[in-house]
PDB file of N, CA and C in Angstrom:
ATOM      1  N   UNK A   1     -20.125  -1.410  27.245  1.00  0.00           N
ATOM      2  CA  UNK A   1     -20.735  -0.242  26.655  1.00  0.00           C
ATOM      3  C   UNK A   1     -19.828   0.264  25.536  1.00  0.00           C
ATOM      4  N   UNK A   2     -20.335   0.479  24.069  1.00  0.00           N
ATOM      5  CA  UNK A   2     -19.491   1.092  23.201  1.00  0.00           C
ATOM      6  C   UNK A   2     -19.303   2.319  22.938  1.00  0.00           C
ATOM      7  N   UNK A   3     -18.612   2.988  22.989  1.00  0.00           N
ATOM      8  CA  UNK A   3     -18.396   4.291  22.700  1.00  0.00           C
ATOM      9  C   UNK A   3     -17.576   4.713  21.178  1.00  0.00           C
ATOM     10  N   UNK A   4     -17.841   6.171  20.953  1.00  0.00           N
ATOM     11  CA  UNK A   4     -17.289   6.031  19.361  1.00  0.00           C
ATOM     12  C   UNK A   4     -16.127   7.124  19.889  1.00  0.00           C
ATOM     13  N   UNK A   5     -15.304   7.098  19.323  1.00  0.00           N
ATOM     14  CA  UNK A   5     -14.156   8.022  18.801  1.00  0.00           C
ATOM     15  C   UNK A   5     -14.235   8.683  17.473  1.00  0.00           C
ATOM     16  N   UNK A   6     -13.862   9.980  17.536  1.00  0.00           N
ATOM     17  CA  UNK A   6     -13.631  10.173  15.550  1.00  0.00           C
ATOM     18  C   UNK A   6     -12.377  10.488  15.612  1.00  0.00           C
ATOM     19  N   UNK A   7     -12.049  10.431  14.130  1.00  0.00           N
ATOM     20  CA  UNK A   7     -10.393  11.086  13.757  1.00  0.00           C
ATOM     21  C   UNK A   7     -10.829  11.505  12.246  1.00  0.00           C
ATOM     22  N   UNK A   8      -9.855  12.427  12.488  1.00  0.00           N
ATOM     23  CA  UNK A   8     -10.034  13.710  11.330  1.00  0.00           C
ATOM     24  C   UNK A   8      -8.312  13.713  10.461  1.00  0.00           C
ATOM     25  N   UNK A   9      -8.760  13.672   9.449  1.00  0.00           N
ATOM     26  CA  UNK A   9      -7.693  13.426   8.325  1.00  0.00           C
ATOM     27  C   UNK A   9      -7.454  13.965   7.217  1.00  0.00           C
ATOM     28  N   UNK A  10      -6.884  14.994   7.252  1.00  0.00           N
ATOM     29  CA  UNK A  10      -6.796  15.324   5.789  1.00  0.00           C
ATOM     30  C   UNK A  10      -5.881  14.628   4.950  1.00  0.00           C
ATOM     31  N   UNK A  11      -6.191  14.035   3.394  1.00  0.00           N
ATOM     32  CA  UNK A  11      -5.976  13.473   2.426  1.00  0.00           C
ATOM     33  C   UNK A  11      -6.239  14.286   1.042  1.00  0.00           C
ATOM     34  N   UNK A  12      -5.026  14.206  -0.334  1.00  0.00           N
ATOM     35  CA  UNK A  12      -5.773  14.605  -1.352  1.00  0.00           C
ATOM     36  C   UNK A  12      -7.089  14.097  -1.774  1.00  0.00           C
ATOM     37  N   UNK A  13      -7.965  14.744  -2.645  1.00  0.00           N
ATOM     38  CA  UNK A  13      -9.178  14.272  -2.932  1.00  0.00           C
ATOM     39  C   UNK A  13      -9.447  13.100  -4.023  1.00  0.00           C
ATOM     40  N   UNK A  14      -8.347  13.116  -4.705  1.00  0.00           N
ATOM     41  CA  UNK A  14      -8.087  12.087  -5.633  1.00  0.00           C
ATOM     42  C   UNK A  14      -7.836  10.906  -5.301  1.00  0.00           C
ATOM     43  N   UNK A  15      -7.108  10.410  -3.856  1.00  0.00           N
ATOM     44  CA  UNK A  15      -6.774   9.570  -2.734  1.00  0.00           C
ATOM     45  C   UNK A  15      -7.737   9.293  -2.249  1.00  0.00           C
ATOM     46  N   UNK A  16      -8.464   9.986  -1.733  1.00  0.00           N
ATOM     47  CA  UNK A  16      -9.740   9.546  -1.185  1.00  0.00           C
ATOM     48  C   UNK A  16     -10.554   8.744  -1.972  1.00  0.00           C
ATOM     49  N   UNK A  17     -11.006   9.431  -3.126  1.00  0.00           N
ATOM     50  CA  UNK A  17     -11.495   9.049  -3.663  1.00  0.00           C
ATOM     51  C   UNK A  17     -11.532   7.503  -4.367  1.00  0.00           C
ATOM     52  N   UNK A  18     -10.364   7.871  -4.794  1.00  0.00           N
ATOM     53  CA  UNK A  18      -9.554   5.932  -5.429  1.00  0.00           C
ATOM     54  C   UNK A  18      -9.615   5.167  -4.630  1.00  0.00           C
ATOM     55  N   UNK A  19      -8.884   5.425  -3.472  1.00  0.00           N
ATOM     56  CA  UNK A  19      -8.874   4.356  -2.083  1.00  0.00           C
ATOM     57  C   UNK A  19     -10.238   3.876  -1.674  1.00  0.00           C
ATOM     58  N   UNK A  20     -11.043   4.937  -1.584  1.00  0.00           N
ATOM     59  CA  UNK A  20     -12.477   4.555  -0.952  1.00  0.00           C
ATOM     60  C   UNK A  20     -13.235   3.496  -2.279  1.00  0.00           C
ATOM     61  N   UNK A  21     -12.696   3.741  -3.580  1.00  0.00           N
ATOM     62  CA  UNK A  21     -13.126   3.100  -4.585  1.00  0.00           C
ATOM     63  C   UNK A  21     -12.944   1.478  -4.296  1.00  0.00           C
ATOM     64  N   UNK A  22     -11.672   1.564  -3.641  1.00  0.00           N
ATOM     65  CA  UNK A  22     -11.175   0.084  -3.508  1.00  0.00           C
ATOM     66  C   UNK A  22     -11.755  -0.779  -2.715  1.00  0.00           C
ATOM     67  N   UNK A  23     -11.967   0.148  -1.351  1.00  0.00           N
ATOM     68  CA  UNK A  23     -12.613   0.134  -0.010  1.00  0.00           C
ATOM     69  C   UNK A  23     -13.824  -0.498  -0.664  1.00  0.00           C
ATOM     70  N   UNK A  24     -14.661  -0.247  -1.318  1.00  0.00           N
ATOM     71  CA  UNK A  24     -16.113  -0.290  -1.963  1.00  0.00           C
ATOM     72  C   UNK A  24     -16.070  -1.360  -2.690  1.00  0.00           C
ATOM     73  N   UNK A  25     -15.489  -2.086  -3.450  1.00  0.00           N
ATOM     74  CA  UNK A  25     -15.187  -2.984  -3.871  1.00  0.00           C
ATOM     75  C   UNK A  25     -14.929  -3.888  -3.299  1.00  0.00           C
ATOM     76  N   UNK A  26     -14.125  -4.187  -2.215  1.00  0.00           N
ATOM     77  CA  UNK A  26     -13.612  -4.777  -0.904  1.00  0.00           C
ATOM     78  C   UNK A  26     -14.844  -5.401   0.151  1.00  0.00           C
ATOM     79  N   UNK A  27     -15.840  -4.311   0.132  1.00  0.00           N
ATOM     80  CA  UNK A  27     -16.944  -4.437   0.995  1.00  0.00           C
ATOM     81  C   UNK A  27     -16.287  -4.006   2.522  1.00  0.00           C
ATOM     82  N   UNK A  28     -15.683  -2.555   1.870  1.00  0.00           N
ATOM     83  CA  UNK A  28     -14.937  -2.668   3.149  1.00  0.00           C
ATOM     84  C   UNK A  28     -15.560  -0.964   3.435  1.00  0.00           C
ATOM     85  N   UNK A  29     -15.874  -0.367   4.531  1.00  0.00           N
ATOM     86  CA  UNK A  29     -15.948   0.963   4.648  1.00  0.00           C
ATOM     87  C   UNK A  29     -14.401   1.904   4.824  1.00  0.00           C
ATOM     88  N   UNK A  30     -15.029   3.086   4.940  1.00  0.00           N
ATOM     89  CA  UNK A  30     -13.492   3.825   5.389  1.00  0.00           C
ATOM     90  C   UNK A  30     -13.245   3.559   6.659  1.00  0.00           C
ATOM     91  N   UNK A  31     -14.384   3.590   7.673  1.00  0.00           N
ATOM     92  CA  UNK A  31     -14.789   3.340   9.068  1.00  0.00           C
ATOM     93  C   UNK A  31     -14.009   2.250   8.957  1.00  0.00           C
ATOM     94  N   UNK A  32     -14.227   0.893   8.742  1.00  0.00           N
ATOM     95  CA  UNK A  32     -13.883  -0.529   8.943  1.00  0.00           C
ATOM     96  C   UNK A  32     -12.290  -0.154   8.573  1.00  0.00           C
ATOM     97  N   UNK A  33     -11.966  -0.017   7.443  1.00  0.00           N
ATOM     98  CA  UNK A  33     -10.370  -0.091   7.069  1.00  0.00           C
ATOM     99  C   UNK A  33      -9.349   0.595   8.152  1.00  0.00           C
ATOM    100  N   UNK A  34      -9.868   2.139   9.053  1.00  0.00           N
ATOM    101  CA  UNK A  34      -9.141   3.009  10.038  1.00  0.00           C
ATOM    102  C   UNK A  34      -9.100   1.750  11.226  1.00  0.00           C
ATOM    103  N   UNK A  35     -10.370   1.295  11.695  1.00  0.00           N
ATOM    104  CA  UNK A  35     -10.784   0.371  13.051  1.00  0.00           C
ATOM    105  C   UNK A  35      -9.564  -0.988  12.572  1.00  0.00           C
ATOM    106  N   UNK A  36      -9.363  -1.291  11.712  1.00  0.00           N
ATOM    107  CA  UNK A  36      -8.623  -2.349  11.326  1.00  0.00           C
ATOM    108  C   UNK A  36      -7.103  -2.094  11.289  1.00  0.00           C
ATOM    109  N   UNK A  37      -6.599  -0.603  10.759  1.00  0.00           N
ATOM    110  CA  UNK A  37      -5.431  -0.695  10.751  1.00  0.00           C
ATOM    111  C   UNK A  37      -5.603   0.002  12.283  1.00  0.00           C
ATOM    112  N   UNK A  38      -5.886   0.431  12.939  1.00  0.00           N
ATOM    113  CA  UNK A  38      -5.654   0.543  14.414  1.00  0.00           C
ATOM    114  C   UNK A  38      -5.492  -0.489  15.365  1.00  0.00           C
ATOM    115  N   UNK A  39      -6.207  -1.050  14.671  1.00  0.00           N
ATOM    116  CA  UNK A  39      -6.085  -2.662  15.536  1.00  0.00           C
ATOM    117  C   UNK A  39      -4.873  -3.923  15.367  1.00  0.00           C
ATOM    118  N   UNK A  40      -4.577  -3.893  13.987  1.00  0.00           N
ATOM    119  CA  UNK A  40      -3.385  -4.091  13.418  1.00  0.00           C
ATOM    120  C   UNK A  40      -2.043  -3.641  14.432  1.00  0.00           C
ATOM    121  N   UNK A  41      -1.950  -2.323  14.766  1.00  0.00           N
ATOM    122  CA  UNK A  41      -0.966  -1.239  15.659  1.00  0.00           C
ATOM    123  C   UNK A  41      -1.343  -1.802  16.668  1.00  0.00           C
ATOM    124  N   UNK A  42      -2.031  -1.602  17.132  1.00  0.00           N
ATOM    125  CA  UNK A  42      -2.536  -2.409  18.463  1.00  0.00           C
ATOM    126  C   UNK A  42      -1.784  -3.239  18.782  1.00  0.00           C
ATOM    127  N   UNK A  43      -1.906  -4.699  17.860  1.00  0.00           N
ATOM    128  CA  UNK A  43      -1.415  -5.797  17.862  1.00  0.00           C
ATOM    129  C   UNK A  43      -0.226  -6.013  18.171  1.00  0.00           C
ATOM    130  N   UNK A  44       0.595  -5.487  16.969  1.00  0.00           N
ATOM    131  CA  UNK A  44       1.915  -5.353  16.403  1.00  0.00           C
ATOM    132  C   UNK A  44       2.772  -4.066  17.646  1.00  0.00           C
ATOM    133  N   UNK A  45       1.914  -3.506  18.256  1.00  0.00           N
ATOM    134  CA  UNK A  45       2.389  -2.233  19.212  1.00  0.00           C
ATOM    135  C   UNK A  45       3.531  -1.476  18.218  1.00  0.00           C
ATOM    136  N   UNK A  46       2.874  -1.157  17.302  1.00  0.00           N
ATOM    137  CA  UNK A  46       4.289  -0.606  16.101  1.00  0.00           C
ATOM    138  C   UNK A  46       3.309  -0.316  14.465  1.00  0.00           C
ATOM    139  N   UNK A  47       4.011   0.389  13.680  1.00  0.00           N
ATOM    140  CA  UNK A  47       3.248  -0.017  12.681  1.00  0.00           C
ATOM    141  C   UNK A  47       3.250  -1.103  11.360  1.00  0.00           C
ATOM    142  N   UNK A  48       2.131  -1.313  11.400  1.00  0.00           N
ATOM    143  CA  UNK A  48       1.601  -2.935  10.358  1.00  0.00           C
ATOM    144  C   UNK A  48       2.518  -2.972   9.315  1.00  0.00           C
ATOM    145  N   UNK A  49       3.174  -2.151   8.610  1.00  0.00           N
ATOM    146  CA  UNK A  49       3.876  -2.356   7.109  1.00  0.00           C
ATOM    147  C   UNK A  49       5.425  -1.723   7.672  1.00  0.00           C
ATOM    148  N   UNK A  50       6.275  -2.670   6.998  1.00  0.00           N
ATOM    149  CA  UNK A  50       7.419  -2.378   6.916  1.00  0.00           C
ATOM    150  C   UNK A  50       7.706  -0.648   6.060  1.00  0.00           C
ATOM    151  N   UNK A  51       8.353  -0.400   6.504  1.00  0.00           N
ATOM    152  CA  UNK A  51       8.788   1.223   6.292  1.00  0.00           C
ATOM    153  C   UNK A  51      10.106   1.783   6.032  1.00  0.00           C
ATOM    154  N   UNK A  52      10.588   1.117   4.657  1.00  0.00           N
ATOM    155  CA  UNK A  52      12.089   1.407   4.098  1.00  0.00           C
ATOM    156  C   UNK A  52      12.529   2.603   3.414  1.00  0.00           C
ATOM    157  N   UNK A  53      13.608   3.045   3.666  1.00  0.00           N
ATOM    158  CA  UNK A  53      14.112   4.266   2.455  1.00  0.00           C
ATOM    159  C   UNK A  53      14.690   3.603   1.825  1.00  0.00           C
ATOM    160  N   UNK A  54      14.680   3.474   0.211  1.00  0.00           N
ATOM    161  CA  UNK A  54      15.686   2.196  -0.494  1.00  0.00           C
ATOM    162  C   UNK A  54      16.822   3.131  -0.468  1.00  0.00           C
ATOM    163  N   UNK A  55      18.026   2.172  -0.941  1.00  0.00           N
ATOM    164  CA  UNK A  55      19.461   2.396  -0.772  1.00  0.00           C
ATOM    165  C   UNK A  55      19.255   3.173  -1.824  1.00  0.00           C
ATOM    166  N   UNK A  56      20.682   3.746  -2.444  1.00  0.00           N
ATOM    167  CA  UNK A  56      21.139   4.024  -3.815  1.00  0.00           C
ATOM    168  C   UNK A  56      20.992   3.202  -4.839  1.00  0.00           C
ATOM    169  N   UNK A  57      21.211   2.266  -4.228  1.00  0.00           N
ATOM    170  CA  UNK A  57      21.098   1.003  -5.746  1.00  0.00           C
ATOM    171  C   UNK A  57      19.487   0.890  -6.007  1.00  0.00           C
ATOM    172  N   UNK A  58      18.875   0.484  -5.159  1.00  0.00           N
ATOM    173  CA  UNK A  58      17.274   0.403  -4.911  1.00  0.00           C
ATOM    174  C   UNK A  58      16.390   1.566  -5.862  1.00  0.00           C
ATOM    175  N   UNK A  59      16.907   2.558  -5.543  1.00  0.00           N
ATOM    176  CA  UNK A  59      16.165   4.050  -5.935  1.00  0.00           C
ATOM    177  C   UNK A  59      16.370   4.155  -7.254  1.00  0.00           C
ATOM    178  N   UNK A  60      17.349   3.480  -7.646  1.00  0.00           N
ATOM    179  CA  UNK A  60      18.066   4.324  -8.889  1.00  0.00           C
ATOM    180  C   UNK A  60      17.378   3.046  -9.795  1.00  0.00           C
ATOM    181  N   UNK A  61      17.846   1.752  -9.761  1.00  0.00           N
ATOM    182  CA  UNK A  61      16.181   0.764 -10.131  1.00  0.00           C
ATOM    183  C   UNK A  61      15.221   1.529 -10.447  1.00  0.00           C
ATOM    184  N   UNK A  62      14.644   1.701  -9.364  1.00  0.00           N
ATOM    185  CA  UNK A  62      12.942   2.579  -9.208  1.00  0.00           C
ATOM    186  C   UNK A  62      12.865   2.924 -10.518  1.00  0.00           C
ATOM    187  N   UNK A  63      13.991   4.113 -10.219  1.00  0.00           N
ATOM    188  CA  UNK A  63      13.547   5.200 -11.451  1.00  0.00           C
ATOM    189  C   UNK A  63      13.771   4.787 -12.647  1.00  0.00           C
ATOM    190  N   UNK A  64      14.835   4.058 -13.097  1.00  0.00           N
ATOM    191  CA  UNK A  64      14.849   3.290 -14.519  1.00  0.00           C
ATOM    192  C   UNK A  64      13.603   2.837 -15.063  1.00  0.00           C
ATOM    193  N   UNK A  65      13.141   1.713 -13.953  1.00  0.00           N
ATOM    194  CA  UNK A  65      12.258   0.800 -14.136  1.00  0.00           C
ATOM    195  C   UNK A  65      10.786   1.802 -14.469  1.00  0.00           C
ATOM    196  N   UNK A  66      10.826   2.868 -13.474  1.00  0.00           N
ATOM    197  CA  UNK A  66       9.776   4.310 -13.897  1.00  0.00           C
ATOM    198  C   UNK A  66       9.723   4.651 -15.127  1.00  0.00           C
ATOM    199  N   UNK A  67      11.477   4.825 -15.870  1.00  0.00           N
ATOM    200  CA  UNK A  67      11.485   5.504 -17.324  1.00  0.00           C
ATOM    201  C   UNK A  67      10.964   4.306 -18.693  1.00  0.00           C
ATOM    202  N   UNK A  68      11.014   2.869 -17.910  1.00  0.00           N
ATOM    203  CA  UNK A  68      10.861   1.842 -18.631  1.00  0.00           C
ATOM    204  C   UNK A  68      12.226   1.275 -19.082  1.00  0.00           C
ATOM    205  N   UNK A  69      13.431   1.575 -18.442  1.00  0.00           N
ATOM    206  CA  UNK A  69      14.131   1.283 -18.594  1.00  0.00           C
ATOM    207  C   UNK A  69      15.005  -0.226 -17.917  1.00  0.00           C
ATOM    208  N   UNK A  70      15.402  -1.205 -18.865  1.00  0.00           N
ATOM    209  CA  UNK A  70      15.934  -2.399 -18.062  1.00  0.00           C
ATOM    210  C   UNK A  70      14.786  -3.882 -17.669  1.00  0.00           C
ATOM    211  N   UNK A  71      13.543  -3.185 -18.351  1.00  0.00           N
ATOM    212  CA  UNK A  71      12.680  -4.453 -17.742  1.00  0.00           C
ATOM    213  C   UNK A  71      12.451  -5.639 -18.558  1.00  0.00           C
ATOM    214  N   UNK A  72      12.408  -6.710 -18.645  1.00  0.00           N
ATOM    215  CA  UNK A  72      12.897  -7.928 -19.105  1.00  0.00           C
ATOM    216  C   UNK A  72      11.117  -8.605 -18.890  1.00  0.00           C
ATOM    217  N   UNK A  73      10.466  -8.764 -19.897  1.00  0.00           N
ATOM    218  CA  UNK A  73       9.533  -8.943 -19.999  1.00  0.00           C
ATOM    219  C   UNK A  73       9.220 -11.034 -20.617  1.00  0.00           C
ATOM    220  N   UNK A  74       8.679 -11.133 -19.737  1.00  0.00           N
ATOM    221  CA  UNK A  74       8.634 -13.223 -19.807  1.00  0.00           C
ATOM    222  C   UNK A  74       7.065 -14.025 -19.913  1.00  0.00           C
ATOM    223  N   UNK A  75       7.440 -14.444 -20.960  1.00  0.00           N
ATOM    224  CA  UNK A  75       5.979 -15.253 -20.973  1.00  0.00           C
ATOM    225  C   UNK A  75       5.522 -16.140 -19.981  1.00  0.00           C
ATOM    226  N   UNK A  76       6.031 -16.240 -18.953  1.00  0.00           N
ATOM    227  CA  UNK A  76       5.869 -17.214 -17.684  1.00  0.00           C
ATOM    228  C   UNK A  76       6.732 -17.391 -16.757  1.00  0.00           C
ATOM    229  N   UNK A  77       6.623 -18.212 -15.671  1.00  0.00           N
ATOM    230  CA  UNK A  77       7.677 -18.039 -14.920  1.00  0.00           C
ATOM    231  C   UNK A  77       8.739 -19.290 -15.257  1.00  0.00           C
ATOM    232  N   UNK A  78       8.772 -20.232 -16.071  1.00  0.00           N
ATOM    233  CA  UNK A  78       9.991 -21.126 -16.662  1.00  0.00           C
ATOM    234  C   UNK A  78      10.779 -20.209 -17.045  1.00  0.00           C
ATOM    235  N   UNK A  79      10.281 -19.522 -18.294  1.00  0.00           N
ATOM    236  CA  UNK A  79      11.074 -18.567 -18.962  1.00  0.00           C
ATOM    237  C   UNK A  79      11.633 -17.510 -17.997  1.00  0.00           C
ATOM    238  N   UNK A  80      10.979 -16.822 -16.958  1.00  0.00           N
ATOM    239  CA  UNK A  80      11.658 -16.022 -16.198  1.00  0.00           C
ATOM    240  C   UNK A  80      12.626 -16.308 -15.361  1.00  0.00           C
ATOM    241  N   UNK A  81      13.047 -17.659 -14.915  1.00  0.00           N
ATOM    242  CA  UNK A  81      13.702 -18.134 -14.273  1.00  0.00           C
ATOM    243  C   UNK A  81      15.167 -18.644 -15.390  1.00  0.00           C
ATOM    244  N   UNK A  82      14.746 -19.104 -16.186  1.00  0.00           N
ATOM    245  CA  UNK A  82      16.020 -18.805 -17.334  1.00  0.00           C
ATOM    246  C   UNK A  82      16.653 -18.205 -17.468  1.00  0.00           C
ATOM    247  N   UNK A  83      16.200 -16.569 -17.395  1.00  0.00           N
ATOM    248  CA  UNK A  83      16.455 -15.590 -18.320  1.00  0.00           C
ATOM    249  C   UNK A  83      17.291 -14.861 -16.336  1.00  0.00           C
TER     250      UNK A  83
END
């Protein structure tokens, strides 16, 4: 016998919105994507995506790479492996 559960979530509306955009594209519902990453947890008894705070060195990247700073741009991956 199936029974339903709900869960209630608040999210910005702009989030919603985009995500569900993706979702829609995907052929995926919001319904299907929650039932999936629950099941995922399920699985894993933990959660599905790794979950890091980057170091100092890591962060400080980030933000360069944010300002556009330091990025090394390659016509392919021969050349990127060169360089």
């Amino acid at each position: 016998m199936s029974r339903t559960a709900y869960i209630r979530a608040r999210v910005e509306p702009e989030l919603k919105k985009s995500a569900e955009q993706i979702l829609k594209d995907l052929g995926i519902t919001a319904s299907q994507a929650v039932t999936m990453l629950y099941k995922c947890i399920q699985r894993k008894h933990g959660w599905p995506l790794e979950l890091k705070i980057p170091n100092e060195e890591t962060q400080k990247i980030f933000e360069e790479t944010d300002k556009g700073v330091g990025i090394v741009e390659c016509s392919g991956p021969d050349e990127m492996f060169k360089k």
